[in-house]
N, C-alpha and C. Protein backbone atom coordinates (compact mmCIF):
# COMPACT_ATOMS: atom_id res chain seq x y z
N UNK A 1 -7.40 5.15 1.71
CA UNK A 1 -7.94 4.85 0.39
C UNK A 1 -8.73 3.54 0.41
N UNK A 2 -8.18 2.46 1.42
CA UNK A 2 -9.12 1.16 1.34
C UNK A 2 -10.31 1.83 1.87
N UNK A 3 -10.81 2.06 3.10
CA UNK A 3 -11.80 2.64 3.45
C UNK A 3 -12.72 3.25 2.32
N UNK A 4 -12.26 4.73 1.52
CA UNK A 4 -13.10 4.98 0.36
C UNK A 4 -13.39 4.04 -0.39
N UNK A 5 -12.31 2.91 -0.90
CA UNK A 5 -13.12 1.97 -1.77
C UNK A 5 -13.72 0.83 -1.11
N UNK A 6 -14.15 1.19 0.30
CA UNK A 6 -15.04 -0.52 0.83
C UNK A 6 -14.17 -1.66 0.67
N UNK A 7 -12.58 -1.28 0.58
CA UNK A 7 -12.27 -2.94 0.55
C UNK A 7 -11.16 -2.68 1.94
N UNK A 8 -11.24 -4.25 1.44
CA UNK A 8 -10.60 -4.92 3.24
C UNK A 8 -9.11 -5.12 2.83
N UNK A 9 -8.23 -5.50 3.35
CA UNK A 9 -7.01 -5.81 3.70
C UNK A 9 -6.78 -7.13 2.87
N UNK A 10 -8.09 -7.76 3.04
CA UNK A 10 -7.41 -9.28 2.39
C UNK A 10 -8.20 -9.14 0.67
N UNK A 11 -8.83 -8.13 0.66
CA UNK A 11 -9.16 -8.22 -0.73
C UNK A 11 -8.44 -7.57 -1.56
N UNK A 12 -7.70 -6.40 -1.21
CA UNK A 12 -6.40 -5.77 -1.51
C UNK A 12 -5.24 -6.65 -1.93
N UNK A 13 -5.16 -7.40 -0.52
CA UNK A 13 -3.92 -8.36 -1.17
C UNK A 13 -4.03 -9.42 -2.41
N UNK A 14 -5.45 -9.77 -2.01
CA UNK A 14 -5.14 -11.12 -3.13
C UNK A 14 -5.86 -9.96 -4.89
N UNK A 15 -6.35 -8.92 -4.91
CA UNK A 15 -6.01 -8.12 -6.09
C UNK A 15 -4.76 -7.47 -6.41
N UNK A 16 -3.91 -7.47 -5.66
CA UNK A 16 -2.51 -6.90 -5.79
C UNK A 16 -1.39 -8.37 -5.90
N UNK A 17 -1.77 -9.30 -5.66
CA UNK A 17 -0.57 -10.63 -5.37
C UNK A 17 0.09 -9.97 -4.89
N UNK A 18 0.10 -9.74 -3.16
CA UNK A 18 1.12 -10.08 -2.49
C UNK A 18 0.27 -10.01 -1.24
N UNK A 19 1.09 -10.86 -0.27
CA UNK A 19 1.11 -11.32 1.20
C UNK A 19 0.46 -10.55 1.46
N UNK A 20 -0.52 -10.81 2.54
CA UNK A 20 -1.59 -10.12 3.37
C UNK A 20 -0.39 -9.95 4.24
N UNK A 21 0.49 -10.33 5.16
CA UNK A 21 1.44 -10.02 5.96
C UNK A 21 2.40 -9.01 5.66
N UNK A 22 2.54 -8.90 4.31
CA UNK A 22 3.37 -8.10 3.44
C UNK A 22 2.60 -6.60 3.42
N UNK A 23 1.47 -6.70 2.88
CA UNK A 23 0.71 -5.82 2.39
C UNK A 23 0.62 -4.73 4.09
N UNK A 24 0.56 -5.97 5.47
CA UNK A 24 -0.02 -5.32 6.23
C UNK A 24 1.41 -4.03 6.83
N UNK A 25 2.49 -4.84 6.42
CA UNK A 25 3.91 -4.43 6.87
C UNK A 25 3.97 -2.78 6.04
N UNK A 26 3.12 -2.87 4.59
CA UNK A 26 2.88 -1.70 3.96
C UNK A 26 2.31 -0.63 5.36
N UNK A 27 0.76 -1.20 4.75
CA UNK A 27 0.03 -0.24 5.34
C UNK A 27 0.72 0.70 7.16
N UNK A 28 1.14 -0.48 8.37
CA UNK A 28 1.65 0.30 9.18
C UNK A 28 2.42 0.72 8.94
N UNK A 29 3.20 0.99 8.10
CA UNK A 29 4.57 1.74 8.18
C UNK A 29 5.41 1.31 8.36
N UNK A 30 6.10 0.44 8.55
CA UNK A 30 6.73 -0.26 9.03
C UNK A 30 8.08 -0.76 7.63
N UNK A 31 7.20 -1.28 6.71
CA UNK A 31 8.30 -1.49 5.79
C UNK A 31 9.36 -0.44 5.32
N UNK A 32 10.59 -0.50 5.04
CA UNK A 32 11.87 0.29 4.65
C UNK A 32 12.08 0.95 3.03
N UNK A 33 11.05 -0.16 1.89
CA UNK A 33 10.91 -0.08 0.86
C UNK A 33 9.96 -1.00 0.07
N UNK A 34 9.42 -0.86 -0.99
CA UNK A 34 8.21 -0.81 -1.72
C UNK A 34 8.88 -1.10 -2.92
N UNK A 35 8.43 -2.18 -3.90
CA UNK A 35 9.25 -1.99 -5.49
C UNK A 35 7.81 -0.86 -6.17
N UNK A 36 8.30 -0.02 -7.17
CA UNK A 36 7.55 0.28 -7.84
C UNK A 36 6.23 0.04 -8.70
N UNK A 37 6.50 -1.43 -8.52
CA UNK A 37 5.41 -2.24 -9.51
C UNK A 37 4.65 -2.60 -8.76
N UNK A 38 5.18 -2.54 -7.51
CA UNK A 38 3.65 -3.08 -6.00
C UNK A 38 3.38 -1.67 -6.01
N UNK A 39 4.22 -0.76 -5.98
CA UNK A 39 3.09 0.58 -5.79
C UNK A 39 2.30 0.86 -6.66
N UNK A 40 2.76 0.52 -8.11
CA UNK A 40 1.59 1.05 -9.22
C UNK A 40 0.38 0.19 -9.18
N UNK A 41 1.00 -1.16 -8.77
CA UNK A 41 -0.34 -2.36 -8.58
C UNK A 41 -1.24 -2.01 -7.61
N UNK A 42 -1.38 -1.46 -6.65
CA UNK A 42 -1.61 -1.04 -5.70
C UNK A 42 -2.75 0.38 -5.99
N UNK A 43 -2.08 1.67 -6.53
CA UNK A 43 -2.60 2.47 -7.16
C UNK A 43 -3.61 2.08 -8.47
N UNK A 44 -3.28 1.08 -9.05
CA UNK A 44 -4.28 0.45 -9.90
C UNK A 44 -5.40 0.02 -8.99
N UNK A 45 -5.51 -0.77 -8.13
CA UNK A 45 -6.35 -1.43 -8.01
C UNK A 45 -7.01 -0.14 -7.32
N UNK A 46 -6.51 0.84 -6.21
CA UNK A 46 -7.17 1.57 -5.09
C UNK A 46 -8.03 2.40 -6.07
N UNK A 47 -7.56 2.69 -7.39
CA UNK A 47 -7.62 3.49 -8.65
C UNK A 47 -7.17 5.59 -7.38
N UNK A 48 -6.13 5.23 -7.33
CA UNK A 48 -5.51 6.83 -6.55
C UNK A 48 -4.06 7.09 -7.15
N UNK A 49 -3.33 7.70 -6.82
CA UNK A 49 -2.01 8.25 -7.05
C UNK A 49 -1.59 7.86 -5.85
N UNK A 50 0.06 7.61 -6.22
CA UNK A 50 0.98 6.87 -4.92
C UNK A 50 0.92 8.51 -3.98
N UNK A 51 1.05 9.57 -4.04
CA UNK A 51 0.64 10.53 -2.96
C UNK A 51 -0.08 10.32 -2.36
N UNK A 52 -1.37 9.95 -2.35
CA UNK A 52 -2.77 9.62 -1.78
C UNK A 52 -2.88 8.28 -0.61
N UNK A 53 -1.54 7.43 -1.05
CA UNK A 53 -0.85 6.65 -0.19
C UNK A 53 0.31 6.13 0.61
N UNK A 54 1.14 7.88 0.34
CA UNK A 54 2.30 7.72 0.66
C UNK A 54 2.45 8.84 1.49
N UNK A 55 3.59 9.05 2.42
CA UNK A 55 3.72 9.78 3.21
C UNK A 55 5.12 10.17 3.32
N UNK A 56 5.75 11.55 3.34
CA UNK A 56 7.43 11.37 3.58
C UNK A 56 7.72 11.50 4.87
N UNK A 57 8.44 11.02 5.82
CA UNK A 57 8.72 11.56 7.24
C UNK A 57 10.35 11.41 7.18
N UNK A 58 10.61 12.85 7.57
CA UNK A 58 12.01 13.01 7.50
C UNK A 58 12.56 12.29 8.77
N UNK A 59 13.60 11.36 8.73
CA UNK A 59 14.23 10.81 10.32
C UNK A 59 15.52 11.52 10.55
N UNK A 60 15.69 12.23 11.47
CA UNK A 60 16.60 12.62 12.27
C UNK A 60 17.57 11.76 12.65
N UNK A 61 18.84 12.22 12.02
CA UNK A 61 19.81 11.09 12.67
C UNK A 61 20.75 11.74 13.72
């Protein structure tokens, strides 16, 4: 979704307030959980639906 809207990583973050380090922990995958209000902030700014940026992967335990 950054890509479609021409923006970068650090223009994302500082329109969303939060950490470019944070934000980046989003984007790879990496983070465990997300509050709701960074995802809607997020979907605001990308102007998409959290589907369009979310992914489910089931883990095998």
């Amino acid at each position: 979704m950054m890509a479609k809207r021409k923006m970068s990583l650090n223009e994302l973050s500082e329109k969303v307030g939060i950490t470019l380090s944070n934000l980046s922990i989003l984007k790879t995958g990496k983070a465990k959980a997300i509050r709701f209000s960074t995802l809607e902030t997020i979907c605001e700014v990308l102007d998409c639906q959290p589907g369009d940026i979310l992914e489910f992967v089931k883990i095998n335990q």
